[in-house]
C-alpha atoms as a PDB file:
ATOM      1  CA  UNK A   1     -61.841 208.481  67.998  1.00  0.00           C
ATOM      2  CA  UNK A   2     -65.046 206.544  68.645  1.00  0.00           C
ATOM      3  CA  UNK A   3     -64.525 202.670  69.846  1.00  0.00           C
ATOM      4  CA  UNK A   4     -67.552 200.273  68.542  1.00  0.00           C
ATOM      5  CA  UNK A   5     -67.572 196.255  68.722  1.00  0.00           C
ATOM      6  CA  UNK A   6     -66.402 194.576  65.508  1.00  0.00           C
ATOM      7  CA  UNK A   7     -70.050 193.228  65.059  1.00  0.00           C
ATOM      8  CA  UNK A   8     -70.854 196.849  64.688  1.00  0.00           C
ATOM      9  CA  UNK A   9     -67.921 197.523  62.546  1.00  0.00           C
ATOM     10  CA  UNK A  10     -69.219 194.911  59.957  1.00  0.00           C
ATOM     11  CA  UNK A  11     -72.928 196.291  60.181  1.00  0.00           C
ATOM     12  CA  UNK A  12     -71.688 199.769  59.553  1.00  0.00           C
ATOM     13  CA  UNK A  13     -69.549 199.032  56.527  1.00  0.00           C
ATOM     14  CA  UNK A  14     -72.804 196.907  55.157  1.00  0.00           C
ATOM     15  CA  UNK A  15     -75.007 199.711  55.813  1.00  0.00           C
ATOM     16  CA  UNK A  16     -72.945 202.242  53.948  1.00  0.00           C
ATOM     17  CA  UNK A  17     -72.279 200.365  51.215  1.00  0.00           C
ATOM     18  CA  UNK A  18     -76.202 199.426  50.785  1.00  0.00           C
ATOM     19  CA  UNK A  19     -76.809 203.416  50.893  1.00  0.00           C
ATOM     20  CA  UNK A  20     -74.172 204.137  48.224  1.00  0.00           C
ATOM     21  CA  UNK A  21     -75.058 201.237  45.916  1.00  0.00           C
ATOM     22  CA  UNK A  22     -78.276 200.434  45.045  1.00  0.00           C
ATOM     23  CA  UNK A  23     -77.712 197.392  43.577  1.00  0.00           C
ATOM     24  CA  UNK A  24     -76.161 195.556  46.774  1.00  0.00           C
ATOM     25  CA  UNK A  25     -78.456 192.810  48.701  1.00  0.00           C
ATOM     26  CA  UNK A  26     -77.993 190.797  51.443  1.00  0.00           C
ATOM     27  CA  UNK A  27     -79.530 187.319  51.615  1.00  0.00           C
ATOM     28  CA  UNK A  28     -79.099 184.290  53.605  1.00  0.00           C
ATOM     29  CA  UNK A  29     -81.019 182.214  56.473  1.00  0.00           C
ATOM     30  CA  UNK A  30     -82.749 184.526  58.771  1.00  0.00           C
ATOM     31  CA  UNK A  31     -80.956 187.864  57.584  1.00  0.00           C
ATOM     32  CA  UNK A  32     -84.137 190.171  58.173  1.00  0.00           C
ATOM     33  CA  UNK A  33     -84.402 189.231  61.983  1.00  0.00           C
ATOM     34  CA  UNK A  34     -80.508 189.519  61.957  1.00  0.00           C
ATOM     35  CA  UNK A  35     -79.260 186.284  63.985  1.00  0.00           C
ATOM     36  CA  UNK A  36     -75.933 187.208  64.146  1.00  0.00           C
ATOM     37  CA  UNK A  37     -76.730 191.192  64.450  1.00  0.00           C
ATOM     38  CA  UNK A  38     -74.565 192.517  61.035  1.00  0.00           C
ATOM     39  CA  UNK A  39     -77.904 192.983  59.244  1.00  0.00           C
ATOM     40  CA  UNK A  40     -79.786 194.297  62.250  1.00  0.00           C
ATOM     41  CA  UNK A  41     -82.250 197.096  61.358  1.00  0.00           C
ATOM     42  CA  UNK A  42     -81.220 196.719  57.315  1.00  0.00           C
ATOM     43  CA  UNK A  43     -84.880 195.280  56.763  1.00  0.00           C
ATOM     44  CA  UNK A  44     -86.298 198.499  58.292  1.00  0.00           C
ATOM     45  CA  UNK A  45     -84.467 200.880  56.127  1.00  0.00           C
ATOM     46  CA  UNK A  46     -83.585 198.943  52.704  1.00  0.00           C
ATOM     47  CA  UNK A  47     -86.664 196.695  52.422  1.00  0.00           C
ATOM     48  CA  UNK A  48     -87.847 193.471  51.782  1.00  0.00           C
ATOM     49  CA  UNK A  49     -86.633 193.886  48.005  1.00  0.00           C
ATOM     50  CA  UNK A  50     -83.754 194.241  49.346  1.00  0.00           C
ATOM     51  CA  UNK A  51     -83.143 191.353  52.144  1.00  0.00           C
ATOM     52  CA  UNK A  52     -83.809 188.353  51.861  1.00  0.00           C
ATOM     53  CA  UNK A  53     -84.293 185.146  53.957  1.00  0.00           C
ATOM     54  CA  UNK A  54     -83.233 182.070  52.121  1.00  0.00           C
ATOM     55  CA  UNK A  55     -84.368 178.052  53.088  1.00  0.00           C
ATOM     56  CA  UNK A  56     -81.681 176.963  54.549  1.00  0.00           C
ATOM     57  CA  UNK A  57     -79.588 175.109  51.729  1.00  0.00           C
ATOM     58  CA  UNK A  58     -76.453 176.852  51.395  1.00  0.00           C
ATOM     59  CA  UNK A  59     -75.882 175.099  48.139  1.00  0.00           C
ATOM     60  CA  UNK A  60     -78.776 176.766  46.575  1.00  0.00           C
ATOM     61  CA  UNK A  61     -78.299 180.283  47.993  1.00  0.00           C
ATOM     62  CA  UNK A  62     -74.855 180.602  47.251  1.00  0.00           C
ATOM     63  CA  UNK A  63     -75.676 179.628  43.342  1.00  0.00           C
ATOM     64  CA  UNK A  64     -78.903 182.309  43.522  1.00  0.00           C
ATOM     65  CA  UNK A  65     -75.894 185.051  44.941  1.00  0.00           C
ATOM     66  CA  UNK A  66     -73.765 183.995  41.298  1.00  0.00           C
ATOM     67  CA  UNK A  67     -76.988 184.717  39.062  1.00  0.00           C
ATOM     68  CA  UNK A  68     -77.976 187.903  41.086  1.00  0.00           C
ATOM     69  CA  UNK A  69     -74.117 188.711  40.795  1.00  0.00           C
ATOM     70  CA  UNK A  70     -74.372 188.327  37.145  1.00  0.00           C
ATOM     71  CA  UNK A  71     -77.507 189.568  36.377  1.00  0.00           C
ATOM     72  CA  UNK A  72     -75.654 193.031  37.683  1.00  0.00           C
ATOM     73  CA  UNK A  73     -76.310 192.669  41.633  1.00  0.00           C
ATOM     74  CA  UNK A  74     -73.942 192.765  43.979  1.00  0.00           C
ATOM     75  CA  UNK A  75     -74.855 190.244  46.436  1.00  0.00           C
ATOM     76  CA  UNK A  76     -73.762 189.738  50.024  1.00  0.00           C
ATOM     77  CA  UNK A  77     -74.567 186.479  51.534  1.00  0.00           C
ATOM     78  CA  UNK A  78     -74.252 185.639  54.694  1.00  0.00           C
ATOM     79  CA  UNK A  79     -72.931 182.184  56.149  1.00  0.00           C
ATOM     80  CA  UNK A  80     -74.277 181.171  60.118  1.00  0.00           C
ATOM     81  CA  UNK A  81     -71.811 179.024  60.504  1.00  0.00           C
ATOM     82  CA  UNK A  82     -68.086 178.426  59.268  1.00  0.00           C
ATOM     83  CA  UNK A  83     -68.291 174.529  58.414  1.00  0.00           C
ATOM     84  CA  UNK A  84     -71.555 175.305  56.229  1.00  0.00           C
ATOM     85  CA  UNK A  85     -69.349 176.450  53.874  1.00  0.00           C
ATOM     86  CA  UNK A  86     -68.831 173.143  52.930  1.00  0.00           C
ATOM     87  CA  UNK A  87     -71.958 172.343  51.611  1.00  0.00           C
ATOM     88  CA  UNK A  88     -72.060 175.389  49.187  1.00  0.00           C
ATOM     89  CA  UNK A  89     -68.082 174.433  48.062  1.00  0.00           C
ATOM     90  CA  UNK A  90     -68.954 173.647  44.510  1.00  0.00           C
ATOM     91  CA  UNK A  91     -71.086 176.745  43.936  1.00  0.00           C
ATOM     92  CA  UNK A  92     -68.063 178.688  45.452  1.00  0.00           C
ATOM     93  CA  UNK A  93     -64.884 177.164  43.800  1.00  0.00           C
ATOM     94  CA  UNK A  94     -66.460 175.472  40.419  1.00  0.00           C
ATOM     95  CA  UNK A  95     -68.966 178.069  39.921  1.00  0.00           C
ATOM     96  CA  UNK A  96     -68.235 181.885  41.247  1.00  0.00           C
ATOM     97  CA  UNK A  97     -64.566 181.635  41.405  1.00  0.00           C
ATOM     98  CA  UNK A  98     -63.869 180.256  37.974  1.00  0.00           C
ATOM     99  CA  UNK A  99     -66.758 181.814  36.118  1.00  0.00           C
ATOM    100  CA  UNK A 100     -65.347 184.960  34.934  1.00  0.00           C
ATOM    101  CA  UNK A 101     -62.522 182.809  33.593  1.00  0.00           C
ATOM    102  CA  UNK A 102     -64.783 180.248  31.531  1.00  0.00           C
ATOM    103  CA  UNK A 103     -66.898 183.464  29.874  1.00  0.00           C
ATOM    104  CA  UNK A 104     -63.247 184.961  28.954  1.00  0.00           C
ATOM    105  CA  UNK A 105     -63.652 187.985  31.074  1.00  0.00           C
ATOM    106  CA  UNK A 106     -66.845 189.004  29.480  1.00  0.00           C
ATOM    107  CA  UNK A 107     -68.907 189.294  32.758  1.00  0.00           C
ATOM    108  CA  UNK A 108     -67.639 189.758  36.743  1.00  0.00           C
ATOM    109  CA  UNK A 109     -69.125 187.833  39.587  1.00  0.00           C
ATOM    110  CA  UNK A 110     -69.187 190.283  42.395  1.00  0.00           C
ATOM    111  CA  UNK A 111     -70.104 188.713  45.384  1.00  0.00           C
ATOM    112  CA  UNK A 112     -68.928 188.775  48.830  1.00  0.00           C
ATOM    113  CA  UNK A 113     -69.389 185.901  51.346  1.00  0.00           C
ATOM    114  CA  UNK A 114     -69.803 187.090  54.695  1.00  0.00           C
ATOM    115  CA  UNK A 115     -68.649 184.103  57.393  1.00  0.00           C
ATOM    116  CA  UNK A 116     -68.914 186.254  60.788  1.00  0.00           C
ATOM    117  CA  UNK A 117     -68.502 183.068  63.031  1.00  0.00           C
ATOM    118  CA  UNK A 118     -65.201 181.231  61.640  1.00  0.00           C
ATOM    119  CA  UNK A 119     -62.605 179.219  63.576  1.00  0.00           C
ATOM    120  CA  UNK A 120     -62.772 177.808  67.524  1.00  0.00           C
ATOM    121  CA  UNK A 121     -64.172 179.396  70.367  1.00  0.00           C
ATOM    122  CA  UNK A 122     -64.490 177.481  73.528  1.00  0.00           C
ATOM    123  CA  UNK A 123     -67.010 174.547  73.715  1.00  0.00           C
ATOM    124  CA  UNK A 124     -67.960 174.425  69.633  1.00  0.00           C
ATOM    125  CA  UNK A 125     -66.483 171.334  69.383  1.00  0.00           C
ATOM    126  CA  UNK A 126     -65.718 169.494  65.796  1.00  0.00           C
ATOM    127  CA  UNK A 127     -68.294 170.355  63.281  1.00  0.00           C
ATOM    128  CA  UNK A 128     -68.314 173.933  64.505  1.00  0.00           C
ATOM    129  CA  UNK A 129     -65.087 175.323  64.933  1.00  0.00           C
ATOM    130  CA  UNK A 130     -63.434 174.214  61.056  1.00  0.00           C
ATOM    131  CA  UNK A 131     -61.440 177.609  59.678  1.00  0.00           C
ATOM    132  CA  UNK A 132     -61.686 176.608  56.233  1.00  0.00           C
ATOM    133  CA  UNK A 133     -59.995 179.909  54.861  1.00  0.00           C
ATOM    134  CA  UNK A 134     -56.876 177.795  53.699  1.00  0.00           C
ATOM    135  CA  UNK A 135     -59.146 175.702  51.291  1.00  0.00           C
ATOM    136  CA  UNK A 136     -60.789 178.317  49.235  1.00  0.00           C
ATOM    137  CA  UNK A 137     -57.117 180.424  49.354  1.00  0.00           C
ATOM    138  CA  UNK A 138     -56.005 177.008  47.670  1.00  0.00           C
ATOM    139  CA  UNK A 139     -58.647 177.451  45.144  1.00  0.00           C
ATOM    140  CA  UNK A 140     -57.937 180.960  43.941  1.00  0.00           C
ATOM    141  CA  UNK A 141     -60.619 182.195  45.991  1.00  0.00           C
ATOM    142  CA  UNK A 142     -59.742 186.590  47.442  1.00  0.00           C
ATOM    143  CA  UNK A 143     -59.892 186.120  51.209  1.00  0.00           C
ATOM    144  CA  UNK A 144     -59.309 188.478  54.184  1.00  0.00           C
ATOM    145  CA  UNK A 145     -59.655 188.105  57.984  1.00  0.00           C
ATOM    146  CA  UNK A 146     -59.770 191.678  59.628  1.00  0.00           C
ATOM    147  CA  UNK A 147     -58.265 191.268  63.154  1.00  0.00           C
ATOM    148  CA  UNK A 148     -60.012 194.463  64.572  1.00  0.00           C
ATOM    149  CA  UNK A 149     -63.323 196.779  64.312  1.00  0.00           C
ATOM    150  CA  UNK A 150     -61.569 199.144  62.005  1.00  0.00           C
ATOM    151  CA  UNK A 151     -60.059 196.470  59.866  1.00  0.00           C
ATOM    152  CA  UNK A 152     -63.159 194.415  59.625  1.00  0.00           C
ATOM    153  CA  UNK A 153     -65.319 197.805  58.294  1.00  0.00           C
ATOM    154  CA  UNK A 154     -62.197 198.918  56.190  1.00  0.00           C
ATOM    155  CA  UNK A 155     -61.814 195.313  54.669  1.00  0.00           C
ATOM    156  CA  UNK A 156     -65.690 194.626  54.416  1.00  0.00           C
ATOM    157  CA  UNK A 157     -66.712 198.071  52.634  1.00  0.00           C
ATOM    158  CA  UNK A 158     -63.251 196.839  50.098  1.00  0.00           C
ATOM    159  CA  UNK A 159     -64.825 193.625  49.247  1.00  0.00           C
ATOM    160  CA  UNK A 160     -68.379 194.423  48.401  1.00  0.00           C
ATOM    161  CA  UNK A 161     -66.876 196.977  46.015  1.00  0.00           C
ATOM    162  CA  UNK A 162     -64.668 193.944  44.487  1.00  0.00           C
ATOM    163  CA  UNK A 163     -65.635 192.477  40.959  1.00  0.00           C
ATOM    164  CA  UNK A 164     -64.714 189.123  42.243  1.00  0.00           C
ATOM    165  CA  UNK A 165     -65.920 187.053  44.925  1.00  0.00           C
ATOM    166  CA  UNK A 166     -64.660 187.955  48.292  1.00  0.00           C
ATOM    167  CA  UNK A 167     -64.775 185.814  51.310  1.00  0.00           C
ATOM    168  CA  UNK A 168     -64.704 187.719  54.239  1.00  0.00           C
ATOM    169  CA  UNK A 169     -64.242 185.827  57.896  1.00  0.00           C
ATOM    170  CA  UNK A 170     -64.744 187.141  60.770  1.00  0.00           C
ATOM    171  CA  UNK A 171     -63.858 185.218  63.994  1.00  0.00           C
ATOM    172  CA  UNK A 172     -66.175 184.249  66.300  1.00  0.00           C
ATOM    173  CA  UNK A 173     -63.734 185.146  68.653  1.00  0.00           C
ATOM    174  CA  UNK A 174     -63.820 189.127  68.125  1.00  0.00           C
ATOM    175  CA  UNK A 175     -66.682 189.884  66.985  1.00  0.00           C
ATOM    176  CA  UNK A 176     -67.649 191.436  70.613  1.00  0.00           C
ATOM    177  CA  UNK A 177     -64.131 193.050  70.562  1.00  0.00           C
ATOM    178  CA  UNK A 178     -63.773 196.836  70.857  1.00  0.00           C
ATOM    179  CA  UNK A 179     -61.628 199.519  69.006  1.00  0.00           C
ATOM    180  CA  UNK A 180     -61.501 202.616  67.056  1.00  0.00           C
ATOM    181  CA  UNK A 181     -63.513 203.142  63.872  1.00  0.00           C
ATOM    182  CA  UNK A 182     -63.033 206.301  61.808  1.00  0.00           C
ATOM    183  CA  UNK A 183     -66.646 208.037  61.398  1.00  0.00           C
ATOM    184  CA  UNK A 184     -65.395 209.007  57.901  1.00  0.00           C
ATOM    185  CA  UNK A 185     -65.457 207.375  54.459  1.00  0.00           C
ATOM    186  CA  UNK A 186     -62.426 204.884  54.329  1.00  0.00           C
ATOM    187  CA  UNK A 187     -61.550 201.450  52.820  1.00  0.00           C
ATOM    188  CA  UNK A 188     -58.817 199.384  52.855  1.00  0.00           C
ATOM    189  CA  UNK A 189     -56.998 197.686  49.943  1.00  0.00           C
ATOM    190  CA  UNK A 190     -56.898 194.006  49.411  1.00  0.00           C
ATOM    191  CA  UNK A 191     -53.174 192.528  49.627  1.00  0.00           C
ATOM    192  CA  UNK A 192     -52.054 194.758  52.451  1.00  0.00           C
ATOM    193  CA  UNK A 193     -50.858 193.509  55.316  1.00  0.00           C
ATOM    194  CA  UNK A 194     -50.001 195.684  58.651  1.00  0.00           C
ATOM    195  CA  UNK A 195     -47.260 196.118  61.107  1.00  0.00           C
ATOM    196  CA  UNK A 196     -49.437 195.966  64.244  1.00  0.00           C
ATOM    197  CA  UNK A 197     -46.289 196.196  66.576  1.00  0.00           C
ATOM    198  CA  UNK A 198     -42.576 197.071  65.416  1.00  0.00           C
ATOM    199  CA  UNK A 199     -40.176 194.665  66.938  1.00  0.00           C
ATOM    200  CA  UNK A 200     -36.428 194.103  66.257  1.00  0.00           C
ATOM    201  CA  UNK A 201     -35.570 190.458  67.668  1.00  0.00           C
ATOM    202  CA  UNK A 202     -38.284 188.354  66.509  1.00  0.00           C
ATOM    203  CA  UNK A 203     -41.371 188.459  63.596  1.00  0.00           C
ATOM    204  CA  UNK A 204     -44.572 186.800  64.745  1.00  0.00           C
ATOM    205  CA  UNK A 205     -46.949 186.646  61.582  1.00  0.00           C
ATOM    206  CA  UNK A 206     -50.455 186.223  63.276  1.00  0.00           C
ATOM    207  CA  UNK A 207     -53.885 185.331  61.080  1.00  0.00           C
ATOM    208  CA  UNK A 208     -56.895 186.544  62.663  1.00  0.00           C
ATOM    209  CA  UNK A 209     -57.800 185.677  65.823  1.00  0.00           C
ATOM    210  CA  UNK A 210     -54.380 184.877  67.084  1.00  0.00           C
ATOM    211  CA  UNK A 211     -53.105 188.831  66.081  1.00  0.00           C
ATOM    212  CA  UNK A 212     -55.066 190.458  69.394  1.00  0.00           C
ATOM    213  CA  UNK A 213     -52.865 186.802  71.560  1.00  0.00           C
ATOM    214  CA  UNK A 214     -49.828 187.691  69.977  1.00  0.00           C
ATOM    215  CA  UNK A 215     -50.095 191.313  70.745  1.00  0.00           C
ATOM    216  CA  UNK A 216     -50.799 190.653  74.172  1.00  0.00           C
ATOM    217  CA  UNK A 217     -47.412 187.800  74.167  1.00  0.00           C
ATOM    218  CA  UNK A 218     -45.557 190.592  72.428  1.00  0.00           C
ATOM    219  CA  UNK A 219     -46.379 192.808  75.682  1.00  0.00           C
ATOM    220  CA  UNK A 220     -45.153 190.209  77.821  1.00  0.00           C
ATOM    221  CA  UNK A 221     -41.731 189.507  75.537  1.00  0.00           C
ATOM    222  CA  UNK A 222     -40.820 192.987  76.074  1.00  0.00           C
ATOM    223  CA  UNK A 223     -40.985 193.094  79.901  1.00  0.00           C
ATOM    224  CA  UNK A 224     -37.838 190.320  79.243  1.00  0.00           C
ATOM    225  CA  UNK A 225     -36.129 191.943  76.717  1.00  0.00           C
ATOM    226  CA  UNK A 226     -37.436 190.349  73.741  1.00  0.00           C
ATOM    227  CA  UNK A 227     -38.785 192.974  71.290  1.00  0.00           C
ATOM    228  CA  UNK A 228     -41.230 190.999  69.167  1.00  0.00           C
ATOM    229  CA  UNK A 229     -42.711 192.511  65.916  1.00  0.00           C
ATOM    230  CA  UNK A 230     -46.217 191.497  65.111  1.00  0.00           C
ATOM    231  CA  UNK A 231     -47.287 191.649  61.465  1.00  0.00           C
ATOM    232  CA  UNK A 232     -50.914 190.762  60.531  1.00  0.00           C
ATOM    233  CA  UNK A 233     -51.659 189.678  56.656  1.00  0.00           C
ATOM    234  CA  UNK A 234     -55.121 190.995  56.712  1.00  0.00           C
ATOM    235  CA  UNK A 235     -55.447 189.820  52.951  1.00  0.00           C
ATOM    236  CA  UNK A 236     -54.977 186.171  53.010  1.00  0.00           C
ATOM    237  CA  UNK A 237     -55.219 186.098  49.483  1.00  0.00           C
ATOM    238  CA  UNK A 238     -53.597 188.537  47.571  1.00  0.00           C
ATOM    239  CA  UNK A 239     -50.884 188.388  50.325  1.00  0.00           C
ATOM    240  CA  UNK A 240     -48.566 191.532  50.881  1.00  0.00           C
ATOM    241  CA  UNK A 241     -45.109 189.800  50.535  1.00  0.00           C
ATOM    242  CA  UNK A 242     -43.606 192.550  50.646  1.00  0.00           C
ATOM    243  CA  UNK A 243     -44.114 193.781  54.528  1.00  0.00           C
ATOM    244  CA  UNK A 244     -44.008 190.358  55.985  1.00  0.00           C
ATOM    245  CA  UNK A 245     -40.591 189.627  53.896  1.00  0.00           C
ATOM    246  CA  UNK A 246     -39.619 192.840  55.616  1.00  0.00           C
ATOM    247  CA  UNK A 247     -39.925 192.354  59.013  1.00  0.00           C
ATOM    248  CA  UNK A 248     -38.321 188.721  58.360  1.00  0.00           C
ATOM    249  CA  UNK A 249     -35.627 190.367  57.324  1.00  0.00           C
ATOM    250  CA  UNK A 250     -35.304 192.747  59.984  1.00  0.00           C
ATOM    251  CA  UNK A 251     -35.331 190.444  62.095  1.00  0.00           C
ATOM    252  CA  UNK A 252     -34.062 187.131  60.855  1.00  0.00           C
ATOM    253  CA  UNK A 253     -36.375 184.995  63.142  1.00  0.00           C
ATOM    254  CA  UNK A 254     -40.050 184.049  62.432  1.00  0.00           C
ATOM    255  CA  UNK A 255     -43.203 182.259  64.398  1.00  0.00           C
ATOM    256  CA  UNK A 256     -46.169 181.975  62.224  1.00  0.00           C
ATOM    257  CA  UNK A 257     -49.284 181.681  64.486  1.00  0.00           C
ATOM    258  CA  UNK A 258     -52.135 180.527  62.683  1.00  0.00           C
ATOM    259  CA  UNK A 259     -55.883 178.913  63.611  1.00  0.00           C
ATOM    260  CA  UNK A 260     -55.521 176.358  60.800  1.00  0.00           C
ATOM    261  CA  UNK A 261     -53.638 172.986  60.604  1.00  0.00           C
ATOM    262  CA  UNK A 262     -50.291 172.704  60.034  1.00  0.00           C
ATOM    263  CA  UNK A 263     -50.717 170.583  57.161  1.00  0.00           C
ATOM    264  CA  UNK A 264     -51.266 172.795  54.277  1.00  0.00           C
ATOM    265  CA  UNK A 265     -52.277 175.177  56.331  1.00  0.00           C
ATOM    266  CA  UNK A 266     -52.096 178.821  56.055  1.00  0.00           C
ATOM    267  CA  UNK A 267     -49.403 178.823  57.740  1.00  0.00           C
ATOM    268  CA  UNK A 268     -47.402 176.417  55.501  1.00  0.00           C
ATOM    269  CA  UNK A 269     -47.777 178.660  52.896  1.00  0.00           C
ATOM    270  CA  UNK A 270     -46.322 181.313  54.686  1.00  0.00           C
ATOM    271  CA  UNK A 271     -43.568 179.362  55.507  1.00  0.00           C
ATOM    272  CA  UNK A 272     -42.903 178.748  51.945  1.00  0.00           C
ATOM    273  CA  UNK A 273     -42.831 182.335  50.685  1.00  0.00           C
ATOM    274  CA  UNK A 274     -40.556 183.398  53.757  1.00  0.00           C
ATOM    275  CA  UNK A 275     -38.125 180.209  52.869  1.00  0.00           C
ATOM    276  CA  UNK A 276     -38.221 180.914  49.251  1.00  0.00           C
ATOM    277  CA  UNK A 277     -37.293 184.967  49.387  1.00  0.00           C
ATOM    278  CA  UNK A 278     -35.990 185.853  52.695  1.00  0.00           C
ATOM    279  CA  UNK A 279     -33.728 182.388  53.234  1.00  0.00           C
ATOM    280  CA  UNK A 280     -30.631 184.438  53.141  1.00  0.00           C
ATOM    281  CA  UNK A 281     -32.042 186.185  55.945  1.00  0.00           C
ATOM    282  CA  UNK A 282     -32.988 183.918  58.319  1.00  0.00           C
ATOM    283  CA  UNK A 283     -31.127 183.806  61.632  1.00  0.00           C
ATOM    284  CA  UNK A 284     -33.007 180.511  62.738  1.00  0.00           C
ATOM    285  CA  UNK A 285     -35.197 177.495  61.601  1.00  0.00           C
ATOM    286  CA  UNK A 286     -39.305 179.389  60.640  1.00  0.00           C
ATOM    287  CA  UNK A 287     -41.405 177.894  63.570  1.00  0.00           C
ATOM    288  CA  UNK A 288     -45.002 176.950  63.086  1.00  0.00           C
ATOM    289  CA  UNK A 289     -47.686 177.114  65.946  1.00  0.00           C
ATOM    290  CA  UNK A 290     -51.114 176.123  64.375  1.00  0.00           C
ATOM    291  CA  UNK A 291     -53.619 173.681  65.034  1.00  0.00           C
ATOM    292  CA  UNK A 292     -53.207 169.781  65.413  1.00  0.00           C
ATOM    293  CA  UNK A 293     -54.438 168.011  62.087  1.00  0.00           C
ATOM    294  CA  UNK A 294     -57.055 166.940  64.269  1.00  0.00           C
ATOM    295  CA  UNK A 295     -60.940 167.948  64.897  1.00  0.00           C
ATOM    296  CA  UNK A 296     -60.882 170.477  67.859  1.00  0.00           C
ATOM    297  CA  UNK A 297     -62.523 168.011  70.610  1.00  0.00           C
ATOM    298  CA  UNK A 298     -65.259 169.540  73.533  1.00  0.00           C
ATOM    299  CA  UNK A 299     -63.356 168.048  75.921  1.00  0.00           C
ATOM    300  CA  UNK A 300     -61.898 171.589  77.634  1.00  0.00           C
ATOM    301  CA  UNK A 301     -58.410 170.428  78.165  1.00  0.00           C
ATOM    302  CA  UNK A 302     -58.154 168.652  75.120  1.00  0.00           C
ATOM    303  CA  UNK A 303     -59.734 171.553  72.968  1.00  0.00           C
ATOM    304  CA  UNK A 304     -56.713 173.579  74.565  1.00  0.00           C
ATOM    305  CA  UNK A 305     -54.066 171.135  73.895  1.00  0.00           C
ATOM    306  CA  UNK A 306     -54.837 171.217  69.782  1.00  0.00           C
ATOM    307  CA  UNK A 307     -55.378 174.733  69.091  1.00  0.00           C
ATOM    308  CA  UNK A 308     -52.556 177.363  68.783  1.00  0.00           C
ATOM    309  CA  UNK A 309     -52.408 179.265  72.629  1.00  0.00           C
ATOM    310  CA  UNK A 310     -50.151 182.758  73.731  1.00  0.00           C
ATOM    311  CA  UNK A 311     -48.803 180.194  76.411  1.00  0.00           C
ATOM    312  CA  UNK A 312     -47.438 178.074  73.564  1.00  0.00           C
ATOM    313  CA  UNK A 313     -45.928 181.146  71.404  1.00  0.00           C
ATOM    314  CA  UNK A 314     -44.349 182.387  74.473  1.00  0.00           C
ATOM    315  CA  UNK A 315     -42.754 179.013  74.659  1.00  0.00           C
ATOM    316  CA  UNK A 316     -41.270 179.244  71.737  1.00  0.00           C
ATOM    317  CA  UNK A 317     -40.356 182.648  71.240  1.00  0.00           C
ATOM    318  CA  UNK A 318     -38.377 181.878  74.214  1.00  0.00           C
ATOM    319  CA  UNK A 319     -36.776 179.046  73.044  1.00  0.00           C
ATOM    320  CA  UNK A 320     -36.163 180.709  69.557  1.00  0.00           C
ATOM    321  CA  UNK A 321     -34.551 183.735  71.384  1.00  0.00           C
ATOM    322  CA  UNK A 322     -32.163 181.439  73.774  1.00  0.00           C
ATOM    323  CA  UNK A 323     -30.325 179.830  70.978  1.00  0.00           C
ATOM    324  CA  UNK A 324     -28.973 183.056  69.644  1.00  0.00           C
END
């Protein structure tokens, strides 16, 4: 099977779906020169009636992406950075998520919010490197984080077809990462999550960024005996309870390794579902490695100490296993 980056993976899936739908668009601040590379070459082929550059006011694009959307577009806008999602919060959460709700189902909003540059990557410091995914989960809002190239076209090509508004983040931190793509037609489901590596002693439930760490600490587990499964949600929001409260309890141990803080962070969540339907399975206390409740500082070693590391799950997936 062919291996492209994840960038291409999410230009790919965009492409496609702009060929098989007419009435999908792309707009946000410099789409049709492509500064992030997902819309590359999409002005070319699909038009300026069909991309479009926005002023940069998030607030105001993301509301123009709910009247296209309801108007009978299906609008994908696209985000440069993470934290600007926080300027355009109430036209996400007040307006587009609860909108088909307050018209009593008579219209659907379908729009997908593109973020490909979410969470930390070294040297982004505080107002760059927010991975606000828990927030908008908290409101209601469908959210997935594909972990890999074939996930992130899969997931992408899912959303745009969605009658809701989709938020789709994609980590800065693999979007030059490699793997195999299918060359033929295939989606993947919201609310499935995925075994990435079957384990017996110990679940580690990765988000995002953190699945491709804890596959690589999963590698090093086994060379001393520990046989870690890794199990990544994909769908933050519907979540697949079903495979993660399966491989819980398999294994009756669980690390959830998450980019977000640990206060009402994704992870806490987690942590709730698992303690709430697998208790009786449990073998040992749920561990959380996430972020501090802190903004990630530029300071090198200080950025390291706050964010979630495959040093630090090693840690504890040692210390988990030695008390058995």
């Amino acid at each position: 099977m062919r291996e492209i980056r994840y960038l291409e993976a999410l230009s790919e899936a965009l492409r496609e779906e702009m060929r098989r739908d007419s009435k999908v668009i792309v707009l946000g601040e410099d789409v049709r020169v492509s500064m992030r590379g997902v819309t590359k070459g999409l002005l070319q082929e699909f038009g300026p009636d069909r991309i479009y550059d926005t002023p940069i006011s998030e607030a105001g694009f993301t509301g123009l992406a709910t009247g296209a959307a309801m108007a009978g577009m299906r609008p994908v806008v696209e985000y440069q950075i993470n934290a600007l999602l926080f300027v355009a919060f109430d036209q996400l959460v007040d307006q587009a998520q609860k909108l088909r709700y307050m018209m009593g189902g008579q219209g659907t909003i379908p729009v997908t919010y593109l973020v490909p540059a979410s969470g930390a990557r070294r040297g982004l410091a505080g107002q760059h490197s927010d991975h606000p995914y828990p927030l908008l989960v908290h409101m209601g809002m469908k959210a997935v984080m594909p972990s890999t190239p074939r996930d992130a076209k899969g997931l992408l090509k899912t959303a745009i077809r969605e009658d809701d508004p989709v938020v789709v983040f994609a980590p800065s931190a693999l979007l030059a990462m490699k793997g195999p793509v299918p060359e033929e037609e295939y989606t993947i489901p919201l609310g499935r999550a995925e075994v990435k590596r079957p384990g017996d002693d110990l679940s580690i439930i990765a988000v995002g960024p953190l699945v491709p760490e804890a596959l690589k600490a999963a590698e090093q587990l086994a060379q001393e005996g520990i046989s870690a499964e890794v199990v990544d949600p994909r769908s933050l929001l519907p979540l697949d309870h079903e495979t993660i409260l399966a491989s819980v309890r398999k294994t009756g141990r669980v690390i959830l390794f998450d980019d977000s803080n640990r206060t009402c962070g994704y992870a806490a969540e987690l942590a709730a579902v698992i303690a709430e339907e697998a208790w009786e399975s449990l073998r040992a206390p749920i561990r959380r490695l996430t972020r501090a409740d802190v903004p990630v500082p530029f300071s090198p070693p200080l950025e390291s100490y706050v964010l979630p590391s495959r040093d630090r799950l090693l840690q504890e997936a040692r210390a988990l296993l030695a008390k058995v």
